[in-house]
C-alpha atoms as a PDB file:
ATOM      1  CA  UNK A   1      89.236  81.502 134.879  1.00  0.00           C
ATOM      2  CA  UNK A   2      90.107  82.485 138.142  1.00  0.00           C
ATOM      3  CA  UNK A   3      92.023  86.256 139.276  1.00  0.00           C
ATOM      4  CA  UNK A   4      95.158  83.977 140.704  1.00  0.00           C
ATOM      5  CA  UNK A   5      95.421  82.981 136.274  1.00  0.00           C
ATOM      6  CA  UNK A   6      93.975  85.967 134.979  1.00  0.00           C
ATOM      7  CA  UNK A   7      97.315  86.749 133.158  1.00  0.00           C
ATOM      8  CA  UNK A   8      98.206  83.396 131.516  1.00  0.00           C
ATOM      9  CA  UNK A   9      97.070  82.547 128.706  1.00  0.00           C
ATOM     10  CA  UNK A  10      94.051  80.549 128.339  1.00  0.00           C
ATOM     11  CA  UNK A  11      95.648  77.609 126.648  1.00  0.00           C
ATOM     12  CA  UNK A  12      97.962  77.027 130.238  1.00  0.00           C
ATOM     13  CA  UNK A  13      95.477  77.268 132.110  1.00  0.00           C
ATOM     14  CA  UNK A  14      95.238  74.369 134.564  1.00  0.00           C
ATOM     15  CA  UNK A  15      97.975  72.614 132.717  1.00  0.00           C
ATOM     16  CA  UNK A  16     101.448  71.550 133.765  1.00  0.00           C
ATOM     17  CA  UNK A  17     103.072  73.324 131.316  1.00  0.00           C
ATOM     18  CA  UNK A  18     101.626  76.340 133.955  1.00  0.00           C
ATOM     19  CA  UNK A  19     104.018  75.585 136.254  1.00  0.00           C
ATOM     20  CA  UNK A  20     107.017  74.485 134.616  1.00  0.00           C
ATOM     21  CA  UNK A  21     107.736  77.237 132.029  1.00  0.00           C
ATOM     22  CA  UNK A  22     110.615  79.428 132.799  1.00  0.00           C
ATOM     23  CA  UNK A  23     112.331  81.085 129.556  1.00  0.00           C
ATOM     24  CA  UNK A  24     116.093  81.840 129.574  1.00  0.00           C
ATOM     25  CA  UNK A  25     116.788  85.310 129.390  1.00  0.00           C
ATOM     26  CA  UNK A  26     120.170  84.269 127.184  1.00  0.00           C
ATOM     27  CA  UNK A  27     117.939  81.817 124.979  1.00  0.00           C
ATOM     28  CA  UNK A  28     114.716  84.339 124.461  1.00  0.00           C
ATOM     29  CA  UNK A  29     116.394  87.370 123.955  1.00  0.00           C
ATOM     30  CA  UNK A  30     119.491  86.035 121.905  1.00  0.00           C
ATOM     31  CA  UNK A  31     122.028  88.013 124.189  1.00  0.00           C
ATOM     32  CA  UNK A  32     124.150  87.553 127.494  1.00  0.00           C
ATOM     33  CA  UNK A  33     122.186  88.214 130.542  1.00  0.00           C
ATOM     34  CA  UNK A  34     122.979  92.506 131.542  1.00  0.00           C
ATOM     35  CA  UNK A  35     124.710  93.359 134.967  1.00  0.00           C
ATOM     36  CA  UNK A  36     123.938  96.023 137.411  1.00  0.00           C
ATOM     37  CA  UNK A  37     126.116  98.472 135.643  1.00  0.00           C
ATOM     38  CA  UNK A  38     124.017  97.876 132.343  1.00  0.00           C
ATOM     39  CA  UNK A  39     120.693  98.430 134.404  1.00  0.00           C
ATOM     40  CA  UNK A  40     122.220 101.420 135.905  1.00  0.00           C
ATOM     41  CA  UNK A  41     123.718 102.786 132.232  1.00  0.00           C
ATOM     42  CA  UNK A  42     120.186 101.785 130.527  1.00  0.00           C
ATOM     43  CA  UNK A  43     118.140 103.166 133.268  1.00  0.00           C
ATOM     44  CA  UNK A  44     119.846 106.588 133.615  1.00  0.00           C
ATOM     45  CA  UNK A  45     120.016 106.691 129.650  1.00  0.00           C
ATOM     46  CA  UNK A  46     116.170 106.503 129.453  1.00  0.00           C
ATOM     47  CA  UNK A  47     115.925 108.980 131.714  1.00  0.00           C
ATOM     48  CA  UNK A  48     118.349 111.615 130.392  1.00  0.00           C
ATOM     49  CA  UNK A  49     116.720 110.517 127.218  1.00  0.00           C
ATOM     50  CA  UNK A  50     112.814 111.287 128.302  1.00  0.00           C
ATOM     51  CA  UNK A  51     114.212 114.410 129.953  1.00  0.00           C
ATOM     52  CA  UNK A  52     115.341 116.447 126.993  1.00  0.00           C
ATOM     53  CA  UNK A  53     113.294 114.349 123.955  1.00  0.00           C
ATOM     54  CA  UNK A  54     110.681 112.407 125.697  1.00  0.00           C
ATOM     55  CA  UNK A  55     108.273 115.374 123.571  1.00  0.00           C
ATOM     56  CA  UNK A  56     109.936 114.231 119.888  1.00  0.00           C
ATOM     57  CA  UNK A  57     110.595 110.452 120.554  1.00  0.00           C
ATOM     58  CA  UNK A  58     109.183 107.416 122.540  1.00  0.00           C
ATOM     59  CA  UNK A  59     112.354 105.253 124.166  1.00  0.00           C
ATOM     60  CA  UNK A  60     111.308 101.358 124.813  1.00  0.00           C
ATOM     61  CA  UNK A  61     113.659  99.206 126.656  1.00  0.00           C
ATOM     62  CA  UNK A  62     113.750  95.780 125.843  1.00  0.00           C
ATOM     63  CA  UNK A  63     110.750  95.581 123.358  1.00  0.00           C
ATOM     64  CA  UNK A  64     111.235  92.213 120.900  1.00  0.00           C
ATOM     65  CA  UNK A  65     111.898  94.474 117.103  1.00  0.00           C
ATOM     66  CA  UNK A  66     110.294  91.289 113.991  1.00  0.00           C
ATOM     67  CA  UNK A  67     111.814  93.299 111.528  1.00  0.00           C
ATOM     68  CA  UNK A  68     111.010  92.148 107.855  1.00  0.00           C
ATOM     69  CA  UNK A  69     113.868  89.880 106.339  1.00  0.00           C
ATOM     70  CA  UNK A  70     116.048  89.362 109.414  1.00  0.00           C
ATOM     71  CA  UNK A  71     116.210  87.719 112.144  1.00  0.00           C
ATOM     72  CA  UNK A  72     114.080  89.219 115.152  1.00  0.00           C
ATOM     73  CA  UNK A  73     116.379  91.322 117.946  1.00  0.00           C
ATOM     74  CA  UNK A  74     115.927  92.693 121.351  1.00  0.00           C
ATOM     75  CA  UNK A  75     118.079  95.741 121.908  1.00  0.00           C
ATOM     76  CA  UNK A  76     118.361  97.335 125.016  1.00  0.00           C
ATOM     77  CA  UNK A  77     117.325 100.711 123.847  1.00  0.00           C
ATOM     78  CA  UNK A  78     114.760 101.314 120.752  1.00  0.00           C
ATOM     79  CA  UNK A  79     114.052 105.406 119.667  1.00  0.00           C
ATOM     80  CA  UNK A  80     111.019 105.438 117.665  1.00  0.00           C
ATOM     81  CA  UNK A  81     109.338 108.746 116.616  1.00  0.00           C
ATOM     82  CA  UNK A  82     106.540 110.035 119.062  1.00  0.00           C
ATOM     83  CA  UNK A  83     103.273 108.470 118.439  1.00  0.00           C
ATOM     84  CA  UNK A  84      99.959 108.412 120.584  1.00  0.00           C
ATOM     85  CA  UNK A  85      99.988 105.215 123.120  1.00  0.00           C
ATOM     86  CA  UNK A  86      96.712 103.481 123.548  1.00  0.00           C
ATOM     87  CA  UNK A  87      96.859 101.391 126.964  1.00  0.00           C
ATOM     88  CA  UNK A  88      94.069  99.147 125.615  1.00  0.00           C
ATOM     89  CA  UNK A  89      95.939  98.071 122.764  1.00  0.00           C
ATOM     90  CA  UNK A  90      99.623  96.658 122.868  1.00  0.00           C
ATOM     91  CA  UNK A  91     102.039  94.614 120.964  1.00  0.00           C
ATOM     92  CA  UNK A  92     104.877  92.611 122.039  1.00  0.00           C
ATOM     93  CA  UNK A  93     106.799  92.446 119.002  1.00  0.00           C
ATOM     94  CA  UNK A  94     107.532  95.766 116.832  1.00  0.00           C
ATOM     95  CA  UNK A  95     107.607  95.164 113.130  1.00  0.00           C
ATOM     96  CA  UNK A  96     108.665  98.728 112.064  1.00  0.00           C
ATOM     97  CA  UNK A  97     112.116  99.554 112.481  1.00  0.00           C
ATOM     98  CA  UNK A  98     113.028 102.211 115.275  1.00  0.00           C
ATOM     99  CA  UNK A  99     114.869 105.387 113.735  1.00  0.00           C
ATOM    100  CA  UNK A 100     117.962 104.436 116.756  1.00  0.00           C
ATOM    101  CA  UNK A 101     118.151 101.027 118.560  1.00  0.00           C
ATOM    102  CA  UNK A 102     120.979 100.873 121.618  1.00  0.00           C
ATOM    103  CA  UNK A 103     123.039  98.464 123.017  1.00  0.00           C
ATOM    104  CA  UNK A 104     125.101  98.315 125.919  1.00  0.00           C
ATOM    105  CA  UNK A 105     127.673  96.165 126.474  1.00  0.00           C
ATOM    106  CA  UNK A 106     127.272  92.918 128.950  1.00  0.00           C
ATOM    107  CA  UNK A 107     130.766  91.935 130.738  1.00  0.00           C
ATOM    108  CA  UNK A 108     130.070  88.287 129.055  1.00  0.00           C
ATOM    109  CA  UNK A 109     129.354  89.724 125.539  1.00  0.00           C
ATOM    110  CA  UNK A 110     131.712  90.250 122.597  1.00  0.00           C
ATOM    111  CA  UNK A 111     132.281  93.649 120.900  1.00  0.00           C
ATOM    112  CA  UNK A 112     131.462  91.951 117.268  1.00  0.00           C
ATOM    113  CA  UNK A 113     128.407  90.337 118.448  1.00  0.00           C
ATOM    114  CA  UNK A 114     127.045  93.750 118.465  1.00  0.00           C
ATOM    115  CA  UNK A 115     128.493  95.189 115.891  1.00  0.00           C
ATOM    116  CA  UNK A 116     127.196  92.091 113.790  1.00  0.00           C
ATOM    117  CA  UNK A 117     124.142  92.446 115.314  1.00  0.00           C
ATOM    118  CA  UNK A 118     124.025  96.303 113.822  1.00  0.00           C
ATOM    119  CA  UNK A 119     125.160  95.325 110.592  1.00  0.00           C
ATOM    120  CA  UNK A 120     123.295  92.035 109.681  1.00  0.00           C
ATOM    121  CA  UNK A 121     119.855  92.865 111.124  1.00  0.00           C
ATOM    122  CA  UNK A 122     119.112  96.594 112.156  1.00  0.00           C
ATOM    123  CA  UNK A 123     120.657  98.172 109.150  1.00  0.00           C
ATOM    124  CA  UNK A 124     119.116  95.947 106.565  1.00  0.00           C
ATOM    125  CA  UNK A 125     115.671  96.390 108.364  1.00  0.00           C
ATOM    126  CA  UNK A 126     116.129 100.614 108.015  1.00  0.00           C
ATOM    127  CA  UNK A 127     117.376 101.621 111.465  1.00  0.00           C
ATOM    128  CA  UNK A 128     119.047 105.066 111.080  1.00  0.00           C
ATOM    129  CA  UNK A 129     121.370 104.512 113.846  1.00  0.00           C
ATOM    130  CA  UNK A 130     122.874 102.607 116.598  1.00  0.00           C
ATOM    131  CA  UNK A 131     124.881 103.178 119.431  1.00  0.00           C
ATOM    132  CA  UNK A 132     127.007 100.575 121.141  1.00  0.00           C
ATOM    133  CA  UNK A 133     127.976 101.675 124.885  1.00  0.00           C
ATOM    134  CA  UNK A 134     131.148 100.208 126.473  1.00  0.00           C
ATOM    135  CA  UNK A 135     130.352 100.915 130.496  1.00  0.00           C
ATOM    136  CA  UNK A 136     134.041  99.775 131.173  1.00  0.00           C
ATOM    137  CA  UNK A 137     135.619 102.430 129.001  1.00  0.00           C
ATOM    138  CA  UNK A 138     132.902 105.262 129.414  1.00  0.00           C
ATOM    139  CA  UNK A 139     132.791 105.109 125.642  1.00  0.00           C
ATOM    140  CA  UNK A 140     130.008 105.635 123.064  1.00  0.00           C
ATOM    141  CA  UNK A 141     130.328 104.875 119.379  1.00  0.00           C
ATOM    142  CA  UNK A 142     127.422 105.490 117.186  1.00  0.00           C
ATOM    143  CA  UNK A 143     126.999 104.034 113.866  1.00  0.00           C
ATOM    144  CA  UNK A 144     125.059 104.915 110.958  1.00  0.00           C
ATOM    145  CA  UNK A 145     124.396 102.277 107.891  1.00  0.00           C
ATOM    146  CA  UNK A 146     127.190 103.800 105.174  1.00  0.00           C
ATOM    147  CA  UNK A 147     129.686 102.303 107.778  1.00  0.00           C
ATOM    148  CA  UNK A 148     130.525 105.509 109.584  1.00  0.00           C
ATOM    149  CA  UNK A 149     130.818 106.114 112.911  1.00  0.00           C
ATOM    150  CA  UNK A 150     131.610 108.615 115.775  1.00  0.00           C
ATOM    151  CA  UNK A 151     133.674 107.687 119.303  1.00  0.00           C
ATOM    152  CA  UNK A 152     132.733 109.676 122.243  1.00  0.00           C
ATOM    153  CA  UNK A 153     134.358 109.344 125.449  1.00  0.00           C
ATOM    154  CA  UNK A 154     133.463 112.494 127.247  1.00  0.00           C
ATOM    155  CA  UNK A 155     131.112 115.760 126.721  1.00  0.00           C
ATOM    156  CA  UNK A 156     128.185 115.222 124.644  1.00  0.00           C
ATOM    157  CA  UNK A 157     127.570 112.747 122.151  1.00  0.00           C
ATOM    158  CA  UNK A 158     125.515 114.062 119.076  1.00  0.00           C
ATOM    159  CA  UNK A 159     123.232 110.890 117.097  1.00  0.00           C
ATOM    160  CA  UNK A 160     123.596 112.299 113.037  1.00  0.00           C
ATOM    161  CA  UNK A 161     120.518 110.607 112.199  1.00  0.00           C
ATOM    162  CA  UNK A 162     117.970 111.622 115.155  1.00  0.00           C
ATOM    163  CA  UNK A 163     119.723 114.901 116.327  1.00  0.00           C
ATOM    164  CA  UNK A 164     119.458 113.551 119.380  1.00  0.00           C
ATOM    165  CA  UNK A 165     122.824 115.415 122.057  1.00  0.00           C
ATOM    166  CA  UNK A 166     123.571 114.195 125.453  1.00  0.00           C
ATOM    167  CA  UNK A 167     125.944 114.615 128.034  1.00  0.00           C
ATOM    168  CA  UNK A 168     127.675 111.860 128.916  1.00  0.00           C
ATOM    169  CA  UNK A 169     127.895 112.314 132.391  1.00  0.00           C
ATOM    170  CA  UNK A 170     123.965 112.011 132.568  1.00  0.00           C
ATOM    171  CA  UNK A 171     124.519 108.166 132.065  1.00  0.00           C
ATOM    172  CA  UNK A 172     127.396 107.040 132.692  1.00  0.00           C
ATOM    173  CA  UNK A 173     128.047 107.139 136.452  1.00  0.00           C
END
């Protein structure tokens, strides 16, 4: 194998299917593709995030959750509890539930896809929590699985199930 093919996989190697495979973000992740205000919300969330919890919790953006007896999810947003990261040894699918998994909003994406999305699969699978971020109405509502939820809209938002407190204005721009 040569360095220009060092990161395919050995079975496309040399093989037409090399140079014609280009996944749909829509069709592989199951979700409308984001905008620049979602990459601007989910950046600036990680990093208000990392800033005041990065010691108590590891945030992964867009990591593929195979959670046992539902169907598998990318949110935009997982919190799992701090854990040691070996960068010889990765996975690309998570098959233990995050405590919190977020999602923000697309412009082409339906309120109730989400909220199905928190109800069918990360509930069942034993997420704690989820938050669902509307960027157009600089609102956060956060969810827990007896069918509760909180609204915030401005000052800090407070996650029941992680302890987790943020300002709003450290995300939303």
């Amino acid at each position: 194998m040569n360095d220009e093919n060092i990161f395919l996989e050995e079975s496309t190697v040399g093989t037409t299917e090399e140079a014609s495979y280009e996944p749909d973000y829509e069709t592989e992740r199951n979700k409308p593709m984001p905008s620049k205000n979602h990459g601007i919300i989910q950046s600036r969330l990680i990093i208000a995030l990392g800033v005041s919890y990065l010691d108590q919790y590891e945030f992964i953006s867009e990591v593929k959750l195979a959670l046992p007896g539902v169907k598998p999810s990318i949110p935009d947003i997982s919190i799992f509890p701090k854990e040691s990261v070996d960068l010889l040894e990765d996975e690309i699918q998570m098959t233990e539930p995050p405590l919190t998994v977020i999602e923000i909003l697309s412009p082409k994406q339906s309120i109730d896809d989400i909220k199905n999305k928190i109800f069918d699969i990360y509930f069942p699978a034993g997420v704690r929590s989820a938050w669902l971020i509307i960027p157009t109405l600089r609102t956060v509502y956060i969810f827990t699985p007896d069918r509760s939820y909180d609204i915030f809209t401005e000052g800090k938002l407070h996650d029941p199930a992680t302890g987790i407190e943020l300002e709003l204005d450290s995300f939303f721009p």
